[in-house]
PDB file of N, CA and C in Angstrom:
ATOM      1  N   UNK A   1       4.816-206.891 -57.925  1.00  0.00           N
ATOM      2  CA  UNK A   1       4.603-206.091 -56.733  1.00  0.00           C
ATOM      3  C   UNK A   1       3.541-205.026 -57.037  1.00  0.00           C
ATOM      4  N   UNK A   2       2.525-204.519 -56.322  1.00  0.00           N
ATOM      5  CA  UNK A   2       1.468-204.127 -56.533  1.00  0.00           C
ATOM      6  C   UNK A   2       1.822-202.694 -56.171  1.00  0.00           C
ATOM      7  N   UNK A   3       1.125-201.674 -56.262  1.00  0.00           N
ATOM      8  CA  UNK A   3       1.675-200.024 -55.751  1.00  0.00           C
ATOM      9  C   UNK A   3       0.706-199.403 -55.286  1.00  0.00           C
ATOM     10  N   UNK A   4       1.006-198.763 -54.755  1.00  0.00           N
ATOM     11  CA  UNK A   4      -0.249-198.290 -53.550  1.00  0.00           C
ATOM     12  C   UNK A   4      -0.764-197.042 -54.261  1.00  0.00           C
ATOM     13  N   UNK A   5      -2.040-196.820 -54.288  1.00  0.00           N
ATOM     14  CA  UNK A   5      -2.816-195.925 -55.047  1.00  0.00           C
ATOM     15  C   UNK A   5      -2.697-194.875 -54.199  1.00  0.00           C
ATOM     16  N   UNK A   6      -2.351-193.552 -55.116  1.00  0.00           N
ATOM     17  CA  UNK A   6      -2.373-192.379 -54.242  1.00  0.00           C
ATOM     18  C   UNK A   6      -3.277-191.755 -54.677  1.00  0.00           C
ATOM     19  N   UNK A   7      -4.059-190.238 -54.037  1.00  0.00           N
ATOM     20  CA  UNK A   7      -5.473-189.772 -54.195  1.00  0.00           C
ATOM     21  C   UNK A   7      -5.010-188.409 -53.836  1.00  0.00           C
ATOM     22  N   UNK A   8      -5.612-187.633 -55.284  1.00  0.00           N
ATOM     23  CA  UNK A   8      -5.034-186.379 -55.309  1.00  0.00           C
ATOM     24  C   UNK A   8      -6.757-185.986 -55.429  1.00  0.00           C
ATOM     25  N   UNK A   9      -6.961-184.872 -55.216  1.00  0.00           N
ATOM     26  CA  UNK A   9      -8.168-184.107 -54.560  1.00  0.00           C
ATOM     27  C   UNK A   9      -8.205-182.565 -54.923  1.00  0.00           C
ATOM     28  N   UNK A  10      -8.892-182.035 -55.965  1.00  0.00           N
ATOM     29  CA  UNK A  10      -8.670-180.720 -55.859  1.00  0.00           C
ATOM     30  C   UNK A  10      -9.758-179.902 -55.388  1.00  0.00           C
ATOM     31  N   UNK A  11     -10.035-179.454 -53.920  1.00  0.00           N
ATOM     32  CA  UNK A  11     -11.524-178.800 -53.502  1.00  0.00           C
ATOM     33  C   UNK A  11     -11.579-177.095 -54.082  1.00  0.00           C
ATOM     34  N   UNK A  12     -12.854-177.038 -54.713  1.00  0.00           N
ATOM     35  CA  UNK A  12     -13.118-175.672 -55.071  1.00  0.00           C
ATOM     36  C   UNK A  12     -14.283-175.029 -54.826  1.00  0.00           C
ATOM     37  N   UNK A  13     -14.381-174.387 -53.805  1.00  0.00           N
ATOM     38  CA  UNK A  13     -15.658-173.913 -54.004  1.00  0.00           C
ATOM     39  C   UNK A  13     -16.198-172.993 -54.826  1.00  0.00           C
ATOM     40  N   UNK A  14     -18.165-172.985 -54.738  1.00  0.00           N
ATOM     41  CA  UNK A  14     -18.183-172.154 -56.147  1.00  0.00           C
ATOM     42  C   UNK A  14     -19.360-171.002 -55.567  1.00  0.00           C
ATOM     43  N   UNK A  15     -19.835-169.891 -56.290  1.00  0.00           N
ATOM     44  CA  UNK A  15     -20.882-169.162 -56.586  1.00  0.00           C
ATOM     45  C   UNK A  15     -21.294-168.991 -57.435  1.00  0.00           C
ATOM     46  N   UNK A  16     -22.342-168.383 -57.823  1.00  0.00           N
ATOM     47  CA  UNK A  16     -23.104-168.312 -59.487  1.00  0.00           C
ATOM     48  C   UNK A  16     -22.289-167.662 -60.055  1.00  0.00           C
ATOM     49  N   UNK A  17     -21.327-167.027 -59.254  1.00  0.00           N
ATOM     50  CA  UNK A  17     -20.517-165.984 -60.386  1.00  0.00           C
ATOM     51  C   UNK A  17     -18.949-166.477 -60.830  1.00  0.00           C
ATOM     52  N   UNK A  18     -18.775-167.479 -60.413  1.00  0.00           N
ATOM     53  CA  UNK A  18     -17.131-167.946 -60.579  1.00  0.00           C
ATOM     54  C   UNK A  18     -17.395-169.426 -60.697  1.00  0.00           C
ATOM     55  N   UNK A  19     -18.839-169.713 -60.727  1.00  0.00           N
ATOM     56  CA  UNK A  19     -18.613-171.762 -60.982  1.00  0.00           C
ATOM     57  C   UNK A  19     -17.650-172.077 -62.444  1.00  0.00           C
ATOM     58  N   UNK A  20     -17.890-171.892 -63.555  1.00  0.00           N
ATOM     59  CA  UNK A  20     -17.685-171.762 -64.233  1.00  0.00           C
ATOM     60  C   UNK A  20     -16.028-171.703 -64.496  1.00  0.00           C
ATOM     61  N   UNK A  21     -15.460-170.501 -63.720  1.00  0.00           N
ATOM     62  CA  UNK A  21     -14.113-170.820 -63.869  1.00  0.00           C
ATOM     63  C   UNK A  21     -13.754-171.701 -62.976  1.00  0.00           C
ATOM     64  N   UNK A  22     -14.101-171.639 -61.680  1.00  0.00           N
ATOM     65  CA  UNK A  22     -13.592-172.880 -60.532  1.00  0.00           C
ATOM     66  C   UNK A  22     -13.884-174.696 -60.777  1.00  0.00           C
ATOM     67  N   UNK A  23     -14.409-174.283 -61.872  1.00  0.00           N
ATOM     68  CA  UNK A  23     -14.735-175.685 -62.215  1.00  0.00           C
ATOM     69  C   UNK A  23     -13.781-176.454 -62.923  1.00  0.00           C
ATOM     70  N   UNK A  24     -13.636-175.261 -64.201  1.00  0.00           N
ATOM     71  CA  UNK A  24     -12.441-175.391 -65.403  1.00  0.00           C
ATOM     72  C   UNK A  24     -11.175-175.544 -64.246  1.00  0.00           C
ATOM     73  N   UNK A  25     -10.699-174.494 -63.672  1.00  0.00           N
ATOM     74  CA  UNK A  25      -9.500-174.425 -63.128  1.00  0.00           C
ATOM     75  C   UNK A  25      -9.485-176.163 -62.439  1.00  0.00           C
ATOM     76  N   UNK A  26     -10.082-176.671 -61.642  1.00  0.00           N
ATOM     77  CA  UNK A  26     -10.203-177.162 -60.784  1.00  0.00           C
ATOM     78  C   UNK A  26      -9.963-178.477 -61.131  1.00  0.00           C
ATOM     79  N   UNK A  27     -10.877-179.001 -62.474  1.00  0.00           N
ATOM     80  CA  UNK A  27     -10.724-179.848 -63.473  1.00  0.00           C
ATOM     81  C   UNK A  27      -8.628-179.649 -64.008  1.00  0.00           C
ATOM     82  N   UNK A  28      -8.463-178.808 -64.267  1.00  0.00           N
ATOM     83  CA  UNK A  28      -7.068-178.649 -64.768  1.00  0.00           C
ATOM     84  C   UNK A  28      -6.078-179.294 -63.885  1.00  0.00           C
ATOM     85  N   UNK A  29      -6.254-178.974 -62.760  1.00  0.00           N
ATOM     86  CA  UNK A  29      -5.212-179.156 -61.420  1.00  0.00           C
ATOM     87  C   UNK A  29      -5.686-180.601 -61.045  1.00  0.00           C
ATOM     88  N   UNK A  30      -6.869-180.914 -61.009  1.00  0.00           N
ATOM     89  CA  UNK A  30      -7.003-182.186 -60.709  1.00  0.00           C
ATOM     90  C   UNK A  30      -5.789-183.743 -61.933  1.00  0.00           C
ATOM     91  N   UNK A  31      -6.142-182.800 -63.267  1.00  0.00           N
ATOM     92  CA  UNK A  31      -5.605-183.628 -64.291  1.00  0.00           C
ATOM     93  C   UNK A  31      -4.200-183.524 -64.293  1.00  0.00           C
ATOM     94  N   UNK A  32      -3.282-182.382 -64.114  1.00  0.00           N
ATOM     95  CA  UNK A  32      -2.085-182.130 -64.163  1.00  0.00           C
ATOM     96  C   UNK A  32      -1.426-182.616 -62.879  1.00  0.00           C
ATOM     97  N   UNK A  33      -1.690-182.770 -62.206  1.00  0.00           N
ATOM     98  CA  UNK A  33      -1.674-183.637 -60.795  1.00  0.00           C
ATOM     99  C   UNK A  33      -1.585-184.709 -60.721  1.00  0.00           C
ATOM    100  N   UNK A  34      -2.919-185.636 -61.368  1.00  0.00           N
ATOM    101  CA  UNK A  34      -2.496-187.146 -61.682  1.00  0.00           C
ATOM    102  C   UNK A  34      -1.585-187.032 -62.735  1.00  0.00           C
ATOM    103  N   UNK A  35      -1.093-186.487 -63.832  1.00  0.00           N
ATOM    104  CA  UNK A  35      -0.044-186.833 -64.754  1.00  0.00           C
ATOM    105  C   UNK A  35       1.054-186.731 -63.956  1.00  0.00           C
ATOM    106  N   UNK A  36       1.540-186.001 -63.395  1.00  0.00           N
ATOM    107  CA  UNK A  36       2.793-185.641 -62.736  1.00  0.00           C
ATOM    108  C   UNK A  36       2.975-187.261 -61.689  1.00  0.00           C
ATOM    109  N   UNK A  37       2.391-187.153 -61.107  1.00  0.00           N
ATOM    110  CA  UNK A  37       2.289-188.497 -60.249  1.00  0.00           C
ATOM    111  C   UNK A  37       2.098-190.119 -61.214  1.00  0.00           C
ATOM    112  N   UNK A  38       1.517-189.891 -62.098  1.00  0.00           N
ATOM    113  CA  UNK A  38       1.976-191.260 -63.233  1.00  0.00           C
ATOM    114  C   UNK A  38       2.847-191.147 -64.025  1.00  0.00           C
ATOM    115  N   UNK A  39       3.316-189.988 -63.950  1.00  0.00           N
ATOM    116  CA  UNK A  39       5.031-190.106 -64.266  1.00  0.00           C
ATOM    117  C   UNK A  39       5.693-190.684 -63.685  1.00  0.00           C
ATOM    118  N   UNK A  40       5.571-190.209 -62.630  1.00  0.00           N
ATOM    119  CA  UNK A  40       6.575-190.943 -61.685  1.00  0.00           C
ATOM    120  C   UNK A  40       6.479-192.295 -61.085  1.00  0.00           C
ATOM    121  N   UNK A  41       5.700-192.710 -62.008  1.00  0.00           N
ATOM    122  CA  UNK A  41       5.004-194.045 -62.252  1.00  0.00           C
ATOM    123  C   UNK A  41       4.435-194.664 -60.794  1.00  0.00           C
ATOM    124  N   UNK A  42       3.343-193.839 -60.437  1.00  0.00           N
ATOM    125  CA  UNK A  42       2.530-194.193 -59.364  1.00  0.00           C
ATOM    126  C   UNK A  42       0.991-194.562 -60.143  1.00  0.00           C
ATOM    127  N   UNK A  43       0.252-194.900 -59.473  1.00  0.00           N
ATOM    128  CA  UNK A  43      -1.236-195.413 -59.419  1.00  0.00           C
ATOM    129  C   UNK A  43      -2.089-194.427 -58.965  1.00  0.00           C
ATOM    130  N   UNK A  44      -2.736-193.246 -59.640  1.00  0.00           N
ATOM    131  CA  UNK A  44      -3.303-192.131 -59.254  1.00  0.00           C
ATOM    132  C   UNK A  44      -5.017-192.264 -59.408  1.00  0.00           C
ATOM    133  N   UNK A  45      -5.600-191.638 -58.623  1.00  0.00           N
ATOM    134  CA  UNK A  45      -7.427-191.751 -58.626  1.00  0.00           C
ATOM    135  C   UNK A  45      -7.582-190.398 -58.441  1.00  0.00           C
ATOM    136  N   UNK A  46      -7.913-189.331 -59.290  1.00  0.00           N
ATOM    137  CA  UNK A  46      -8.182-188.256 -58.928  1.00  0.00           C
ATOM    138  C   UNK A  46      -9.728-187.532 -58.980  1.00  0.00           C
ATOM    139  N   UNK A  47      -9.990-186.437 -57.958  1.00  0.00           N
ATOM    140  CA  UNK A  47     -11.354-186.631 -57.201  1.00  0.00           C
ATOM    141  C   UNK A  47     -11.099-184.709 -57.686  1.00  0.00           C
ATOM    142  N   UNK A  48     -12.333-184.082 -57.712  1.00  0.00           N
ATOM    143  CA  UNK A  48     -12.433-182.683 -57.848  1.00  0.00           C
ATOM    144  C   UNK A  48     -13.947-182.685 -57.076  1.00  0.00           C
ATOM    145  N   UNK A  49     -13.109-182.283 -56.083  1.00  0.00           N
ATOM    146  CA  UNK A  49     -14.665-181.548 -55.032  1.00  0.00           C
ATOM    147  C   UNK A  49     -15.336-180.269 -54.451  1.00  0.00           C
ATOM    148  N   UNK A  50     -16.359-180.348 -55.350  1.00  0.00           N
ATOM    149  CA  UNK A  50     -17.189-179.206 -54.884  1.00  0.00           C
ATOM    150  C   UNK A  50     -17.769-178.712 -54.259  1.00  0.00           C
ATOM    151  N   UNK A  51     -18.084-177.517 -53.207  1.00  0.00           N
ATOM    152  CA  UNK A  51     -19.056-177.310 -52.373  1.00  0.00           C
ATOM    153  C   UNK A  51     -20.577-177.464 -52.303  1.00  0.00           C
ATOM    154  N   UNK A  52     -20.976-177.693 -53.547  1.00  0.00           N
ATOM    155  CA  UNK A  52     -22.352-178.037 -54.258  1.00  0.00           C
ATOM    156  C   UNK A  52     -22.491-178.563 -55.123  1.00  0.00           C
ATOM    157  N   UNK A  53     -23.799-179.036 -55.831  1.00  0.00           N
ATOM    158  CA  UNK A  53     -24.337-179.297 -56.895  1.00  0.00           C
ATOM    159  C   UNK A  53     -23.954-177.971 -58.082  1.00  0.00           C
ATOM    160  N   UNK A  54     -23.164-178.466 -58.757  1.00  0.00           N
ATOM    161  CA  UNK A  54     -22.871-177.564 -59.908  1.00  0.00           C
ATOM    162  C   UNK A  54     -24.229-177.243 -61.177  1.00  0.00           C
ATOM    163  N   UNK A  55     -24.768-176.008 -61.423  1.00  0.00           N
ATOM    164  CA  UNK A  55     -26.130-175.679 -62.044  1.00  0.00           C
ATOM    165  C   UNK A  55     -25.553-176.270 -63.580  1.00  0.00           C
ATOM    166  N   UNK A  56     -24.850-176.467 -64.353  1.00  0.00           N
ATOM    167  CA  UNK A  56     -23.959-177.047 -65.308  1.00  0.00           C
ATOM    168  C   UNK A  56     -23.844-178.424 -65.151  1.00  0.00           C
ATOM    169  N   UNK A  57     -24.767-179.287 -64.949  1.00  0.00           N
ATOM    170  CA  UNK A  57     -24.414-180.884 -64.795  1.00  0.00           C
ATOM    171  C   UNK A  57     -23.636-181.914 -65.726  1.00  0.00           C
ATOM    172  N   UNK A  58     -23.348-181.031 -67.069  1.00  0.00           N
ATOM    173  CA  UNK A  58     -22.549-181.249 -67.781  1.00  0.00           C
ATOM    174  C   UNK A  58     -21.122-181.505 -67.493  1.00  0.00           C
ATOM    175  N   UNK A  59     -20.742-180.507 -66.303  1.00  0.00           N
ATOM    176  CA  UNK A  59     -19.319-181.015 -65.593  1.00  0.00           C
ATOM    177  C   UNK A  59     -19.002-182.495 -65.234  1.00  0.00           C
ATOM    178  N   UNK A  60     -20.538-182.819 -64.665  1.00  0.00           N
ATOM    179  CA  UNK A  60     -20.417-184.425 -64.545  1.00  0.00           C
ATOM    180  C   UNK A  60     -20.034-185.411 -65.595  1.00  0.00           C
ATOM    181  N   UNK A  61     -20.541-185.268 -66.738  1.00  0.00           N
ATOM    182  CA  UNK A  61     -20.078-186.397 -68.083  1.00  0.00           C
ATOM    183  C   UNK A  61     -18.664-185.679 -68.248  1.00  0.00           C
ATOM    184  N   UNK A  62     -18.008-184.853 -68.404  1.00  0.00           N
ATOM    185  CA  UNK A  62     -16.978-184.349 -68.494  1.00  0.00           C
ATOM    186  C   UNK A  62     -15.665-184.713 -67.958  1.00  0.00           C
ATOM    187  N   UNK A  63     -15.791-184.965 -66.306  1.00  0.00           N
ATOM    188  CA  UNK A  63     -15.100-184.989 -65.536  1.00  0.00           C
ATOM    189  C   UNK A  63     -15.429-186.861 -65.906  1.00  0.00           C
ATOM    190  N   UNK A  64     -16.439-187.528 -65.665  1.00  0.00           N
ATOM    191  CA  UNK A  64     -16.137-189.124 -66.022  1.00  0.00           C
ATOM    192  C   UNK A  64     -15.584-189.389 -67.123  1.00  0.00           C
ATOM    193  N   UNK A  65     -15.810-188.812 -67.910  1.00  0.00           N
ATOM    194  CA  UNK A  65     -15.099-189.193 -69.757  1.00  0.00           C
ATOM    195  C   UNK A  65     -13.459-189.061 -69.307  1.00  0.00           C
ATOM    196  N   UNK A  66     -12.914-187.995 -68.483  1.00  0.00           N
ATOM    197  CA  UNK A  66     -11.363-187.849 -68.127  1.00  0.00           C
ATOM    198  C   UNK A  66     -11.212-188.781 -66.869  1.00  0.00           C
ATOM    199  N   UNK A  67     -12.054-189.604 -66.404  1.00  0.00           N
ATOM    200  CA  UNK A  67     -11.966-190.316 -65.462  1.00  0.00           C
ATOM    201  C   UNK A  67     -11.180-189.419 -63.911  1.00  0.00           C
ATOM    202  N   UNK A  68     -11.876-188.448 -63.393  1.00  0.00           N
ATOM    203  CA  UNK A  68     -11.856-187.745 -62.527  1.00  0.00           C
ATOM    204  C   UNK A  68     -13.119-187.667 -61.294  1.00  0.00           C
ATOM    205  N   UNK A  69     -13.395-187.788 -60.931  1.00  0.00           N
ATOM    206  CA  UNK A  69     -14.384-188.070 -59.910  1.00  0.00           C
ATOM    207  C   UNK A  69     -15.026-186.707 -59.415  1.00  0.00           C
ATOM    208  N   UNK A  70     -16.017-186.373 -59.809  1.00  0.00           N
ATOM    209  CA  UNK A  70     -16.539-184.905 -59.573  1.00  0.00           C
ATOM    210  C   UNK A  70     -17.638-185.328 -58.410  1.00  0.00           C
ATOM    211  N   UNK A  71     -17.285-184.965 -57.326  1.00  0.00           N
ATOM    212  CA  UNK A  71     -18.237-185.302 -55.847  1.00  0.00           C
ATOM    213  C   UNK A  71     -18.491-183.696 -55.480  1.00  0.00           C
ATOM    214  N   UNK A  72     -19.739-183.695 -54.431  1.00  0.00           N
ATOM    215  CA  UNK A  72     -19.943-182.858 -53.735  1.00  0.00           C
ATOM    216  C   UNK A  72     -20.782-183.150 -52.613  1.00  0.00           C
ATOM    217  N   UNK A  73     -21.304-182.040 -51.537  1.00  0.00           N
ATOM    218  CA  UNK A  73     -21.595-182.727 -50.510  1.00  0.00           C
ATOM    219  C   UNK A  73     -22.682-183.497 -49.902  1.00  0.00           C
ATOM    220  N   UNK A  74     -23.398-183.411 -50.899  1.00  0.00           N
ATOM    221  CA  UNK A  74     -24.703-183.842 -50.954  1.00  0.00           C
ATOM    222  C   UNK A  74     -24.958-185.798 -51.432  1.00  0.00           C
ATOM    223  N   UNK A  75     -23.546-185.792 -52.385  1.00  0.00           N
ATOM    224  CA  UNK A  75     -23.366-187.179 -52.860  1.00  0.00           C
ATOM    225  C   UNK A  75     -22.278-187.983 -52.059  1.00  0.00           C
ATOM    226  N   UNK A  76     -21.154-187.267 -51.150  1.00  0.00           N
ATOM    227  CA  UNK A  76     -20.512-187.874 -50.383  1.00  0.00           C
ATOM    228  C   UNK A  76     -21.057-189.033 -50.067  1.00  0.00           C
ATOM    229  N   UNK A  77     -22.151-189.494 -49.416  1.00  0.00           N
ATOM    230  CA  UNK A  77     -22.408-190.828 -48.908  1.00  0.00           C
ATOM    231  C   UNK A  77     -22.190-192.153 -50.172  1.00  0.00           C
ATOM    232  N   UNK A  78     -22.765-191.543 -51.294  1.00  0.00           N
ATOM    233  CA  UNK A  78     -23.136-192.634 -52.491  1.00  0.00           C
ATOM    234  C   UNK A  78     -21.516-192.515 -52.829  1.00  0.00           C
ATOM    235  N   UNK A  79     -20.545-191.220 -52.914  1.00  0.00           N
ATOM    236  CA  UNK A  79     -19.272-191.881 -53.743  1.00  0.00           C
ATOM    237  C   UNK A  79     -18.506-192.516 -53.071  1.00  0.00           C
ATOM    238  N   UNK A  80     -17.829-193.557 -53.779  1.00  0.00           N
ATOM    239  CA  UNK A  80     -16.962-194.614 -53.227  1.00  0.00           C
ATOM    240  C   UNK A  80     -16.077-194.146 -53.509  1.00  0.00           C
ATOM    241  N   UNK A  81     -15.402-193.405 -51.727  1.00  0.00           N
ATOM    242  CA  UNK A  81     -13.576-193.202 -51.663  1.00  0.00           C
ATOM    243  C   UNK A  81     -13.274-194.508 -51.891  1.00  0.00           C
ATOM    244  N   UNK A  82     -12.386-194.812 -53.232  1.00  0.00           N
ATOM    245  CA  UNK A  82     -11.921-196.014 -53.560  1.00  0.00           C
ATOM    246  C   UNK A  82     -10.330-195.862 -52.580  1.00  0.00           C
ATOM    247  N   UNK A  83     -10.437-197.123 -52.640  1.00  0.00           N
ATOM    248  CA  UNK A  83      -8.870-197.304 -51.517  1.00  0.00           C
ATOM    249  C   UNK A  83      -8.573-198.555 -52.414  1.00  0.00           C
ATOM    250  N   UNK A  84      -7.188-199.171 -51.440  1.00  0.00           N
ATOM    251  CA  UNK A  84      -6.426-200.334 -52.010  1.00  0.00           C
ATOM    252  C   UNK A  84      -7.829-201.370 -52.582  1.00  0.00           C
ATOM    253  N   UNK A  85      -7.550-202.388 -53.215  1.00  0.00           N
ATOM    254  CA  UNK A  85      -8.289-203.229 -53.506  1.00  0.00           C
ATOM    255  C   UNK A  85      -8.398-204.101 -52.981  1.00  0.00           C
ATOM    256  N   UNK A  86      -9.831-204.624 -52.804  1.00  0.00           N
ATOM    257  CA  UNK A  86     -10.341-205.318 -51.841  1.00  0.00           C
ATOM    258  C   UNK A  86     -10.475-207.054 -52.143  1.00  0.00           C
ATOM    259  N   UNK A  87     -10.385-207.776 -51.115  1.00  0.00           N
ATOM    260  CA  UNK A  87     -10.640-209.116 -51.297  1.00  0.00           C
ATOM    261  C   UNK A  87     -11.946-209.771 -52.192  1.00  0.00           C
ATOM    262  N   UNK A  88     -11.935-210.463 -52.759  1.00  0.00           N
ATOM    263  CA  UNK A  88     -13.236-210.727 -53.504  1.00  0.00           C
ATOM    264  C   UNK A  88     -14.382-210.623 -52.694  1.00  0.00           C
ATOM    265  N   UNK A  89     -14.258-211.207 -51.363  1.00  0.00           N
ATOM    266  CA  UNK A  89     -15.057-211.437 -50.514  1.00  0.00           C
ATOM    267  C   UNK A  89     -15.688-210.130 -49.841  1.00  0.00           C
ATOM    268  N   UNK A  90     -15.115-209.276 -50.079  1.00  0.00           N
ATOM    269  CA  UNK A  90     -15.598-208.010 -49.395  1.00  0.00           C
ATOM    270  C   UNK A  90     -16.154-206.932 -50.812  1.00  0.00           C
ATOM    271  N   UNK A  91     -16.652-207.392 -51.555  1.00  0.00           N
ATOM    272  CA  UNK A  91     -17.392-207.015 -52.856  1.00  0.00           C
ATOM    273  C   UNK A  91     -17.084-206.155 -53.836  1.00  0.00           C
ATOM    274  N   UNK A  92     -17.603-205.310 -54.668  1.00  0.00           N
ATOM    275  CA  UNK A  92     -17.190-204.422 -55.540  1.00  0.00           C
ATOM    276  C   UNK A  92     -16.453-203.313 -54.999  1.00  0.00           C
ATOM    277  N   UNK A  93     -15.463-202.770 -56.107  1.00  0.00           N
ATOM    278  CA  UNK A  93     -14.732-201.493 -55.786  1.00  0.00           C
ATOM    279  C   UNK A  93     -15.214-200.523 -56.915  1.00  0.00           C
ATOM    280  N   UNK A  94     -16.428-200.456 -57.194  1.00  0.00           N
ATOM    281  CA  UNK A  94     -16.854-199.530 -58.333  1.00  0.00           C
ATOM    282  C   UNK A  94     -16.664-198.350 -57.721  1.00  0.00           C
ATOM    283  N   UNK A  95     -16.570-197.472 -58.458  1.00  0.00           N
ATOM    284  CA  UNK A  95     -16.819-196.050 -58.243  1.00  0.00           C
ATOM    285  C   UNK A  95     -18.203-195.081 -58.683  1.00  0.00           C
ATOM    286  N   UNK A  96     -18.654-194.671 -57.466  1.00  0.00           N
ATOM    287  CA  UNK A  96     -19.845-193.877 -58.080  1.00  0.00           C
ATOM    288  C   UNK A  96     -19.309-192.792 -58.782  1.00  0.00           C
ATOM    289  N   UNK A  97     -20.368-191.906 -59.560  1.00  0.00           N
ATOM    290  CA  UNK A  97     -19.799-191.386 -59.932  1.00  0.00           C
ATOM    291  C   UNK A  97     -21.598-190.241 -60.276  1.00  0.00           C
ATOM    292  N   UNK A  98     -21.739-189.155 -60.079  1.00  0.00           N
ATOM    293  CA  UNK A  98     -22.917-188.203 -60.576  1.00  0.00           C
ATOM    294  C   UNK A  98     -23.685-188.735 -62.022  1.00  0.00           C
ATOM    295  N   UNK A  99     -24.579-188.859 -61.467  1.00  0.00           N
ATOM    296  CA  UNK A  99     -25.638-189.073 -63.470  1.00  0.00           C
ATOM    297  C   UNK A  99     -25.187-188.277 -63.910  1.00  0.00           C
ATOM    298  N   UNK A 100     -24.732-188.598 -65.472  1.00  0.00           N
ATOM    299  CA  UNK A 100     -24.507-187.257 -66.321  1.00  0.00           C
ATOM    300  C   UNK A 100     -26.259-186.875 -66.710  1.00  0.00           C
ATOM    301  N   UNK A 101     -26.479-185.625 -67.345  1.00  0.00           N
ATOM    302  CA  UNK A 101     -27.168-184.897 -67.431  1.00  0.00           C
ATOM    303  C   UNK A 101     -28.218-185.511 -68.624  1.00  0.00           C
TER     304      UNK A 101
END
């Protein structure tokens, strides 16, 4: 029996003066979030979204290495909200994901 993927999301917005922690924090809650939920032995995809392009593009390899999805609004179109999985016929379920730096 297959289990339905749930999608935890942590939005943070940032300024030059708090990216830095809203990023860290944001990253944290995103990760402690999917653990709690694959405890409880669900199927978790977790997404940390930003109001911008973060000046630190390093967040990007960061957040893919923990397999977290770091979007913002500028890349919305290119990332793939992944959902249930799709028929062969209806093509890839990759996930975009930001160039790392």
């Amino acid at each position: 029996m297959s289990r339905a993927t749930v999608f935890v999301a942590e939005v943070k917005s940032l300024t030059a003066r708090n990216e830095e922690q809203q990023l860290r924090l944001g990253l944290g809650q995103a990760l402690r979030y999917r653990q709690l939920l694959r405890n409880a032995n669900r199927q978790v995809e977790a997404y940390l979204i930003v109001e911008r392009e973060p000046a630190d593009l390093s967040w990007a390899s960061l957040c893919d290495a923990l397999g977290v999805v770091l979007t913002w609004p500028s890349l919305f179109a290119k990332t793939h909200w992944r959902r249930e999985p799709r028929r062969k016929s209806e093509g890839s379920d990759e996930t975009v994901r930001p160039p790392p730096p």
